[in-house]
Protein backbone atom coordinates (compact mmCIF):
# COMPACT_ATOMS: atom_id res chain seq x y z
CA UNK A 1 109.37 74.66 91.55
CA UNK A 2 106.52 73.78 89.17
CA UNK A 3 105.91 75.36 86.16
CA UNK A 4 103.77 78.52 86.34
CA UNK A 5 100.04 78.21 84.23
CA UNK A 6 99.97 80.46 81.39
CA UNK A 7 97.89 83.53 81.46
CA UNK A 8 94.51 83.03 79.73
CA UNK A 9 93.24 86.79 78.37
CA UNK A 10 89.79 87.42 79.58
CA UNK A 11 87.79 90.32 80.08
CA UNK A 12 86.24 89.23 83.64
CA UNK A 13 88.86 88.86 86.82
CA UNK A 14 87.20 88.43 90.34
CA UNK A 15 87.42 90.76 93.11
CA UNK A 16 88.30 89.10 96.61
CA UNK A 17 88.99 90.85 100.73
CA UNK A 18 91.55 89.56 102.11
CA UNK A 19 91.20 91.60 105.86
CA UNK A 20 92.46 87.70 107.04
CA UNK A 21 94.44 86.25 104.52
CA UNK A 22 93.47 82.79 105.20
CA UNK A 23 89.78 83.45 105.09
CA UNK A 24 89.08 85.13 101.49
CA UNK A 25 86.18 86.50 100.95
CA UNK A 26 84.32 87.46 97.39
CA UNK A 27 83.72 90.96 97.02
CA UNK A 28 82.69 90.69 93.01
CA UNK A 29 83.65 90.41 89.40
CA UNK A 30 85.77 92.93 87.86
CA UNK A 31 85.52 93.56 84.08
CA UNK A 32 87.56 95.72 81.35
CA UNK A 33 85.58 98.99 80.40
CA UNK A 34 85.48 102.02 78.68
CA UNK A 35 87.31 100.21 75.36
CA UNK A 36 89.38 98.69 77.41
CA UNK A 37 90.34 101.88 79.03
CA UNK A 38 89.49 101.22 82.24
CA UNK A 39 88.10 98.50 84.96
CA UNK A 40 84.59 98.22 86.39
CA UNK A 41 83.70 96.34 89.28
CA UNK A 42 79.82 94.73 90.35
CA UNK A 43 79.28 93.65 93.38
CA UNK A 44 78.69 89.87 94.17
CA UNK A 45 74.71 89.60 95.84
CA UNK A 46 76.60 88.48 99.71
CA UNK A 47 78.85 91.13 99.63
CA UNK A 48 75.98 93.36 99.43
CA UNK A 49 74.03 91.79 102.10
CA UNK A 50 77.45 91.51 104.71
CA UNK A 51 80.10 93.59 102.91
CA UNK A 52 81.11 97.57 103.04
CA UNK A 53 81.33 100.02 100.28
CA UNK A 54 84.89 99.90 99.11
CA UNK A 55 85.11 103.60 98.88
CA UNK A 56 82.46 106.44 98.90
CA UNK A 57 81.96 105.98 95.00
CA UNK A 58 81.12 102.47 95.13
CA UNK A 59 77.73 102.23 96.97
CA UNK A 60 76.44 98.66 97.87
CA UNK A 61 74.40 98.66 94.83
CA UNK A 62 73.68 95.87 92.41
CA UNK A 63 74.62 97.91 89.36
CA UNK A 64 78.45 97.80 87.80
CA UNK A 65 80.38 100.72 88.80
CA UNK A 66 82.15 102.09 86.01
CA UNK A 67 85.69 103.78 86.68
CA UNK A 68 85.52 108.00 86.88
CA UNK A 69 88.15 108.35 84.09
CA UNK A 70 89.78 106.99 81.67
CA UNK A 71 93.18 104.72 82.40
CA UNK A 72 91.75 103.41 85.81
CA UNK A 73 89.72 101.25 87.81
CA UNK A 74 86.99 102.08 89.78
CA UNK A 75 86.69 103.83 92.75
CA UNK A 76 88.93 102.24 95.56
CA UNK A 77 89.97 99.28 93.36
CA UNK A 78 92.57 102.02 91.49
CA UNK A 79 94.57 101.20 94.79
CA UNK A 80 95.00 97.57 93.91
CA UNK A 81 96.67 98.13 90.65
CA UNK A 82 100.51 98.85 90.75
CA UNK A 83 102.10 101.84 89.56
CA UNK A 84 104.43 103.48 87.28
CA UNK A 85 107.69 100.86 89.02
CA UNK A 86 105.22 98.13 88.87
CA UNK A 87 103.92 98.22 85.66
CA UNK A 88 107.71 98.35 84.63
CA UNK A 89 108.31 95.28 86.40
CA UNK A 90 105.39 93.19 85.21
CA UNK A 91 106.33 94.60 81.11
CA UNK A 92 109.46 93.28 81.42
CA UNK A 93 108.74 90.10 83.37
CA UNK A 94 105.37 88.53 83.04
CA UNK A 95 105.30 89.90 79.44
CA UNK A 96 101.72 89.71 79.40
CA UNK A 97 99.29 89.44 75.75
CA UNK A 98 98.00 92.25 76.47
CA UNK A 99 98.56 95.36 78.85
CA UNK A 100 95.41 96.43 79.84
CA UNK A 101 95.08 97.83 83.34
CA UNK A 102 93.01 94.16 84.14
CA UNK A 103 96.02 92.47 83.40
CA UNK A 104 98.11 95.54 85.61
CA UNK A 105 95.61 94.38 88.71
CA UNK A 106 96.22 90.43 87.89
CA UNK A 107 99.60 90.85 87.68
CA UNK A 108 100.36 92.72 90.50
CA UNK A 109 100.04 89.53 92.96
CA UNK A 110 99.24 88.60 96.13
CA UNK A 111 100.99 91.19 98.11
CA UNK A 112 99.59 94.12 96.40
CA UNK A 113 98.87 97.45 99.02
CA UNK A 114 95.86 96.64 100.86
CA UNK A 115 93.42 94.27 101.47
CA UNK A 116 92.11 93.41 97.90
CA UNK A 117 93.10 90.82 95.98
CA UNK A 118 92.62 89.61 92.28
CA UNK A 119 91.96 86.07 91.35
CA UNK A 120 90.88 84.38 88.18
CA UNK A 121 88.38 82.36 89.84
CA UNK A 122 85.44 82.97 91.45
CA UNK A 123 85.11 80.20 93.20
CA UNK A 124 88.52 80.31 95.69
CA UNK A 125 90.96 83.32 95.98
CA UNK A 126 93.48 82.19 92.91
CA UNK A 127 96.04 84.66 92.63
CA UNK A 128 99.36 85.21 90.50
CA UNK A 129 101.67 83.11 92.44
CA UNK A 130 104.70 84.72 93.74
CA UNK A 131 106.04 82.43 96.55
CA UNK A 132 108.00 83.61 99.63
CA UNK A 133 109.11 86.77 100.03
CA UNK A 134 113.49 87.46 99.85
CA UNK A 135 114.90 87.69 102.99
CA UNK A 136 117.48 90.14 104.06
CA UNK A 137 119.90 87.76 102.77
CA UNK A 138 118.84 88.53 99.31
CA UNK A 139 118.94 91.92 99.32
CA UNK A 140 122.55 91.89 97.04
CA UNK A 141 120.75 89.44 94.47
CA UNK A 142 117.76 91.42 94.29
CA UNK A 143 119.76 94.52 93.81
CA UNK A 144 121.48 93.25 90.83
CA UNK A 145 118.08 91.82 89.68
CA UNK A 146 117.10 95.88 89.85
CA UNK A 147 119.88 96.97 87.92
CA UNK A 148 119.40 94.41 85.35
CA UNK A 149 115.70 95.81 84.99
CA UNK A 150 116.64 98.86 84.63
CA UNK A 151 118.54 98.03 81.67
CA UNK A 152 115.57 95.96 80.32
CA UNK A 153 118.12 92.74 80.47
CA UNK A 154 114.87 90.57 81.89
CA UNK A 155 114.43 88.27 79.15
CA UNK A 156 114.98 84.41 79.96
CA UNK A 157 115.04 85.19 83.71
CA UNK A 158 115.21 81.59 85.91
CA UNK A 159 112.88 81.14 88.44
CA UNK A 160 114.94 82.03 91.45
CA UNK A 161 115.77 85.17 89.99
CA UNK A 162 111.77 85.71 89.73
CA UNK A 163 110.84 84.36 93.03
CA UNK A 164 113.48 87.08 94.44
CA UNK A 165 111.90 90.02 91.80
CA UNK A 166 108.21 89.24 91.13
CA UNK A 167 106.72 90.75 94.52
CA UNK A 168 107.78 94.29 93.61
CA UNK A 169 105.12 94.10 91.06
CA UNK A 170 103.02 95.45 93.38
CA UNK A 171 104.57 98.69 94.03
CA UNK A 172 103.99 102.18 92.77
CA UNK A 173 105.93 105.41 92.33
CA UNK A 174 108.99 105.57 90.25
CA UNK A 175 112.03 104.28 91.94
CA UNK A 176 113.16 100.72 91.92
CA UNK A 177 111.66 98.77 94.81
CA UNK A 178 111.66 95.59 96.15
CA UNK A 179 109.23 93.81 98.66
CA UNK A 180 111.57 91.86 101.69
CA UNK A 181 110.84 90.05 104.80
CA UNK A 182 112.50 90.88 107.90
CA UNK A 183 111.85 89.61 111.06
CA UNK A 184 108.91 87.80 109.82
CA UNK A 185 107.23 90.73 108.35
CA UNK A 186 106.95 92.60 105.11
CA UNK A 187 108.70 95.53 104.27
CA UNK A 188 109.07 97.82 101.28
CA UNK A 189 112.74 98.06 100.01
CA UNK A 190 113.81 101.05 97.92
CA UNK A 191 117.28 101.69 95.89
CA UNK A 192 118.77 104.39 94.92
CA UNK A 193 119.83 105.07 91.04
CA UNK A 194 123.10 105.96 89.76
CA UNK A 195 122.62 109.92 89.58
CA UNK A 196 121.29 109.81 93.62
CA UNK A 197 123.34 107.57 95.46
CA UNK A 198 122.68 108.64 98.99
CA UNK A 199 118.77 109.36 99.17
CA UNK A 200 118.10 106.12 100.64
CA UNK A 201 120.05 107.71 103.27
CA UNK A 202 118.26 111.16 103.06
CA UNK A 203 114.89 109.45 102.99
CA UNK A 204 115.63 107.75 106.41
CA UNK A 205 117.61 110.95 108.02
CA UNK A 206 114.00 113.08 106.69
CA UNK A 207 111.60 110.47 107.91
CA UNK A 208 113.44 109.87 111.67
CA UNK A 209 113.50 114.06 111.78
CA UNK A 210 109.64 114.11 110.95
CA UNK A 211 109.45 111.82 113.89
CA UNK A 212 110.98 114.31 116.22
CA UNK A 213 108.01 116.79 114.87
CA UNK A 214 105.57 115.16 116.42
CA UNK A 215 104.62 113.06 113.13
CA UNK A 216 103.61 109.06 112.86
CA UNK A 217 105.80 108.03 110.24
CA UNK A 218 106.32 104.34 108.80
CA UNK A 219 109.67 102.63 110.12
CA UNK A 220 112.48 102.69 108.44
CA UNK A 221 115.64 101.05 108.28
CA UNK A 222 118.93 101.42 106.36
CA UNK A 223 120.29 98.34 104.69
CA UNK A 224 123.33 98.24 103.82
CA UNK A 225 124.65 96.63 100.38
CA UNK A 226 127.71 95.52 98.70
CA UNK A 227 127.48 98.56 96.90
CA UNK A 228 125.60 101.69 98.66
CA UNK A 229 122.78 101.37 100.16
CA UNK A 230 119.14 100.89 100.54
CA UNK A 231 115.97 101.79 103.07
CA UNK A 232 113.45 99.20 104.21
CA UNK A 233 109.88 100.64 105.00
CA UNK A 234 107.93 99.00 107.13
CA UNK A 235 104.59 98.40 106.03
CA UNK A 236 101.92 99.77 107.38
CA UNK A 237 98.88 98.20 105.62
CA UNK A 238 99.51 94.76 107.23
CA UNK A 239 98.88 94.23 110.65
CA UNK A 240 100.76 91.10 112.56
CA UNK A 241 99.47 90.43 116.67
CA UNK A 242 99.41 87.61 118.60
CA UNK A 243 95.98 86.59 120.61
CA UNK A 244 96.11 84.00 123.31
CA UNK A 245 99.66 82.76 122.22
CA UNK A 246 98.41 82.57 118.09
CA UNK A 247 99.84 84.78 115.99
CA UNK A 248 97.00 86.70 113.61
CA UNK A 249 98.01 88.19 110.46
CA UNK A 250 95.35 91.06 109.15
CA UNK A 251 95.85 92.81 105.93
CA UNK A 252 94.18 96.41 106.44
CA UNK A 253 91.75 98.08 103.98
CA UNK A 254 93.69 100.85 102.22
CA UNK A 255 92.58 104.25 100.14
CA UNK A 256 95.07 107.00 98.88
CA UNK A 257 93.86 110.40 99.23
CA UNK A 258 93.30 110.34 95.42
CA UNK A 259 90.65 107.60 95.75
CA UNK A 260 89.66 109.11 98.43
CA UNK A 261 88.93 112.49 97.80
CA UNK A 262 87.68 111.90 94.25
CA UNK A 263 85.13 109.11 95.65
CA UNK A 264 83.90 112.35 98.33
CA UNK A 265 83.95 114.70 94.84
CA UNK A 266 86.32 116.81 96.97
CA UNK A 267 89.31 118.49 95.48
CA UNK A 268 92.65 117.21 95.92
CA UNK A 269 94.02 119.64 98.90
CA UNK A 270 95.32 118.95 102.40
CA UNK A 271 92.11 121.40 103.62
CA UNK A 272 89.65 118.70 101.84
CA UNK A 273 91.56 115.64 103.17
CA UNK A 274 91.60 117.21 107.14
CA UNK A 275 87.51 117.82 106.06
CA UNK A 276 87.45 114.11 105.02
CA UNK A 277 88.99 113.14 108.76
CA UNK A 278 86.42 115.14 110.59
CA UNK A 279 83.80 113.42 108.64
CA UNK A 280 85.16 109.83 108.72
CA UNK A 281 87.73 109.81 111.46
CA UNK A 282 87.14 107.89 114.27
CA UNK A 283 85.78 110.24 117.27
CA UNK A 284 86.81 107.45 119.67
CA UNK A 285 88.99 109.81 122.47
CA UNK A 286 89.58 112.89 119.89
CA UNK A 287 91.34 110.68 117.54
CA UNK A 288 90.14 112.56 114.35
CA UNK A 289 90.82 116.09 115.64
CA UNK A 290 94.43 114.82 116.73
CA UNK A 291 94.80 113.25 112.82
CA UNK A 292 93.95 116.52 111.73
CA UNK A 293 96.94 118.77 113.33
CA UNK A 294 98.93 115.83 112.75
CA UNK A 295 97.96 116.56 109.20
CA UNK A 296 99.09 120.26 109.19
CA UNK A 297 102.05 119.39 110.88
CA UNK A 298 102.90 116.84 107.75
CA UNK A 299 102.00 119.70 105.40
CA UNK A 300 104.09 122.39 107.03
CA UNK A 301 107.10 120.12 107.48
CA UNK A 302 107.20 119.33 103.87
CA UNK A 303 107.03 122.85 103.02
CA UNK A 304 109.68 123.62 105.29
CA UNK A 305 111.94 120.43 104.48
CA UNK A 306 111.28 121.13 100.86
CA UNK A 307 109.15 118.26 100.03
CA UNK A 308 106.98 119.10 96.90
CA UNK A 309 106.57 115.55 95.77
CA UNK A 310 103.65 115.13 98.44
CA UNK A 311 100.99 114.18 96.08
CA UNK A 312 97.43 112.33 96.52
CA UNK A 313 99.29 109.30 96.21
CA UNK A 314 101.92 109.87 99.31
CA UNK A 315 98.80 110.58 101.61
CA UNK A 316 96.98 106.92 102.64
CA UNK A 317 94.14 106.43 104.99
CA UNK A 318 93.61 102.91 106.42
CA UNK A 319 90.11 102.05 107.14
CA UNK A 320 89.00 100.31 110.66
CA UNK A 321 86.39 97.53 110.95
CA UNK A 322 84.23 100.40 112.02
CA UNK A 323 85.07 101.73 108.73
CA UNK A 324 86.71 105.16 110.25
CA UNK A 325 89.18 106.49 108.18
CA UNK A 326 92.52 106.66 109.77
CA UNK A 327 95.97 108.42 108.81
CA UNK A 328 98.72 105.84 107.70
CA UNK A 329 101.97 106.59 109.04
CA UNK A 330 104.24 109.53 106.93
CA UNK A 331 105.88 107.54 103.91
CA UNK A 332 107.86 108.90 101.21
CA UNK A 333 109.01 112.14 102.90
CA UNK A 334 112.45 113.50 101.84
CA UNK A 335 113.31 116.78 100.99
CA UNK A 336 113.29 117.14 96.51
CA UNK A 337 115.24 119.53 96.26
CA UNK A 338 114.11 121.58 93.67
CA UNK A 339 113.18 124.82 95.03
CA UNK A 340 109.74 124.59 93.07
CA UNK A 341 107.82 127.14 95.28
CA UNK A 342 104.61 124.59 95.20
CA UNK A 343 103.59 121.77 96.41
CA UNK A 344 101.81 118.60 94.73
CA UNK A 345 98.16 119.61 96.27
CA UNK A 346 96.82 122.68 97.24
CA UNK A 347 97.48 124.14 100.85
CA UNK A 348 95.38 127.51 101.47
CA UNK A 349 93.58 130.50 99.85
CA UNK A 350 97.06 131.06 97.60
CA UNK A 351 96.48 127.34 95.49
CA UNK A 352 99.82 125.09 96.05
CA UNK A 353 101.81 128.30 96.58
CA UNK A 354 105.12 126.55 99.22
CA UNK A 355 104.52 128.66 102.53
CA UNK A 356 103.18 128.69 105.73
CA UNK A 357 101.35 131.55 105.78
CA UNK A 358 98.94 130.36 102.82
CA UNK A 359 99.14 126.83 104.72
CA UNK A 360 97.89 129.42 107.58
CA UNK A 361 94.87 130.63 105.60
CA UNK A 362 92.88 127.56 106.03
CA UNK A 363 93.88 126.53 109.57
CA UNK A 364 90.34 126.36 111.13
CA UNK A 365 90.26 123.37 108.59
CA UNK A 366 91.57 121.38 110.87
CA UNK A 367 90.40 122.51 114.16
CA UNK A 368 92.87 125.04 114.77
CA UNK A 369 92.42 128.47 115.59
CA UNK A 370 95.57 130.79 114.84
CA UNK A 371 97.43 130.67 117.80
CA UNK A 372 96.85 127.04 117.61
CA UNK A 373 98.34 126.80 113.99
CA UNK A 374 100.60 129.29 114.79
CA UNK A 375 102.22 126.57 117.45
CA UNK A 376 102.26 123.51 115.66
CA UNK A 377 103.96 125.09 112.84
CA UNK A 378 107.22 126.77 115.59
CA UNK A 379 107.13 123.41 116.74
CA UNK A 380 107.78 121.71 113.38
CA UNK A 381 110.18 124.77 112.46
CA UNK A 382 112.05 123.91 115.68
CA UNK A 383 112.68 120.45 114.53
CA UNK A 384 113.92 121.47 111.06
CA UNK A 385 115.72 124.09 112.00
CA UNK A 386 118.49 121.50 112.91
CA UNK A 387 117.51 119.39 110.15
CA UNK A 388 122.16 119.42 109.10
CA UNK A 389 122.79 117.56 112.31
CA UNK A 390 120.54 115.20 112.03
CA UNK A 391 121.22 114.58 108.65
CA UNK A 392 125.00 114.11 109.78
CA UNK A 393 124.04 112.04 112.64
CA UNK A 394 122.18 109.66 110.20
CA UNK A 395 125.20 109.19 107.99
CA UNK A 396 124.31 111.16 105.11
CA UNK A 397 127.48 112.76 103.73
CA UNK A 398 128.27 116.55 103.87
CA UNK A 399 128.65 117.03 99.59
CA UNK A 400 124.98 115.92 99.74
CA UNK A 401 123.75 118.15 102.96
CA UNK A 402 125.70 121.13 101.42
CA UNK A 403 123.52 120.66 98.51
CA UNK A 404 120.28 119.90 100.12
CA UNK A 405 120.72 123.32 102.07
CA UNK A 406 121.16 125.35 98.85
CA UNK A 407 117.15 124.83 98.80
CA UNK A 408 116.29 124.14 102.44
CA UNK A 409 118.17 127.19 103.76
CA UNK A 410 117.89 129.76 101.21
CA UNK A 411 115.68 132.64 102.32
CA UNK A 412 112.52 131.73 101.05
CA UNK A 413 112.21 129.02 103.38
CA UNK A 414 114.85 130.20 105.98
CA UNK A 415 112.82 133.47 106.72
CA UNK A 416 109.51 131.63 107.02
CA UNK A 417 111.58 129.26 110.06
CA UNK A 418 112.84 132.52 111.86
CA UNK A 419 109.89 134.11 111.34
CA UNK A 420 108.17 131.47 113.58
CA UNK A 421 110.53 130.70 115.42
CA UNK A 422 110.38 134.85 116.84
């Protein structure tokens, strides 16, 4: 393997879509602003005349759109940039001159969520090179490489160790992750750490019982290691068909709620975000009323599984070429266990308050009348209601169920399930 160039600090980066990877095309230049405290991006003059607005917030205007805030980038281009895992990952690897949330986007590579992509050229889509992805044959070596992280014991890494490593740049949230290939496609692989040994396990038992509630969820797979485990989510923002015998690789235009709600000056709630599917859902064969009670299904199962981490970020709509927002599939579902009472946006008329009935008060948000609401949420209860055997079923150990149900099942959340289930 060649020697990698050395990273030249500049103040400009370029902007490219990458909706088919082997056909880049310029969106525009992206620059540091606000003191450095944030990222700006201008449109380049064709991606005006032939391109989309990015998100809401970034109209196809010939003008540089500053970020809303500082510490981000504008609008939809806050997506590109990794997270609090990423930026962990790229501080302790690439050891950049500088950490300023230009170098964040740079750094995060070519596999970044979504379909943008960061080059230093204008002139042809140059990214940070990361190579091929790890395979599932890996997955022991980049599990050690994780540990080692963890313990900030990165310097003077080879580059095999930061072939296997480098592509979980791109990821956000907290937990160590890891991008893999299996099958010929990418997937997101998480760990556990020390203190919670078996939530890879939990996440896939909760995301295979949200299934059986009538909610789209990513795939997921447990992995076993030499010591514990792991779960592999599919990714959903990469698209992989074959046409006429060719296979055709699309990459698919990505917004979190927070983008996207922000960009509509909407408050961050599940009410706003069902609002934001009526208005940019697709209407082809009911699809955006269906997205919205699939919506209030995700919200009541998390109140009833006891997930309160369900914040802007966990909530992703994938834009078509028609530029209709879509639902992604459920990701990061999995019970906290914290017995906090609230959830991470607001539900109803009662703020983030953690029930049903205040997730009740704003029903006709999403199409449904009562009796309507009333259903989808029995249905969901129905489902959780026998949330121990599936955990069982799905190999998660009884110390850890027993401990889960000292939230799940206490009677805050046990008399809201009987109470629709009667």
């Amino acid at each position: 393997m060649s020697a990698r160039a050395p990273y030249e600090v500049v103040d400009t980066l370029f902007l490219w879509y990458l909706g088919l990877p082997a056909r880049p095309v310029l969106v525009g230049e992206i620059h540091l602003a606000l003191n450095g405290r944030g990222v700006s991006l201008r449109y380049g003059r064709e991606w005006i005349k032939t391109g989309f607005p990015l998100s809401e917030d970034l109209p196809l205007l010939d003008m540089e759109h500053l970020p809303r805030e500082k510490d981000v980038a504008a609008g939809s281009v806050d997506d590109a940039r990794p997270d609090r895992w990423g930026e962990r990952v790229i501080r302790q690897l690439e050891r950049p001159p500088r950490l300023s949330i230009l170098e964040m986007l740079y750094f995060a590579g070519d596999e970044r969520f979504g379909a943008l992509g960061v080059s230093t050229s204008e002139e042809r889509y140059a990214p940070c090179a990361r190579g091929a992805l790890p395979t599932l044959a890996d997955v022991d070596a980049v599990h050690e490489l994780v540990r080692k992280l963890l313990a900030d014991e990165m310097i003077g890494i080879d580059e095999v160790s930061r072939r296997l490593i480098a592509p979980g740049a791109t990821m956000g949230g907290t937990r160590p992750k890891a991008l893999i290939e299996i099958d010929g496609e990418p997937w997101v692989l998480k760990f556990a750490e020390a203190e919670m040994s078996s939530e890879p396990l939990v996440e896939h038992a909760a995301m295979t019982l949200a299934a059986k509630a009538g909610i789209v969820v990513a795939e997921t797979r447990v992995i076993k290691l030499a010591k514990g485990a792991a779960v592999a989510i599919k990714r959903f923002d990469r698209a992989i068909s074959t046409v006429t015998g060719r296979v055709k690789t699309q990459r698919l235009h990505a917004l979190s709620a927070n983008v996207a709600l922000k960009a509509a000056g909407a408050a961050l709630s599940y009410p706003n975000l069902a609002q934001l599917l009526r208005r940019r859902g697709s209407p082809v064969g009911g699809t955006d009323r269906q997205q919205m009670r699939e919506l209030f299904r995700r919200l009541i199962f998390n109140i009833l599984i006891d997930n309160t981490d369900d914040h802007e970020k966990n909530h992703v709509l994938l834009a078509t070429d028609s530029q209709h927002y879509l639902l992604s599939p459920a990701f990061d579902v999995l019970p906290t266990a914290q017995a906090l009472g609230y959830q991470s946006m607001i539900v109803g008329h009662e703020g983030t308050i953690s029930s049903v009935e205040n997730a009740m008060s704003m029903s006709q948000a999403y199409g449904l009348n009562r009796t309507e609401a009333l259903a989808e949420a029995a249905r969901v209860a129905e489902v959780v209601n026998d949330w121990q055997t599936h955990f069982a079923a799905s190999s998660v150990d009884r110390n850890t169920i027993n401990s889960l149900a000292d939230q799940i099942d206490r009677a805050y959340l046990l008399v809201q399930r009987k109470a629709l289930a009667g």
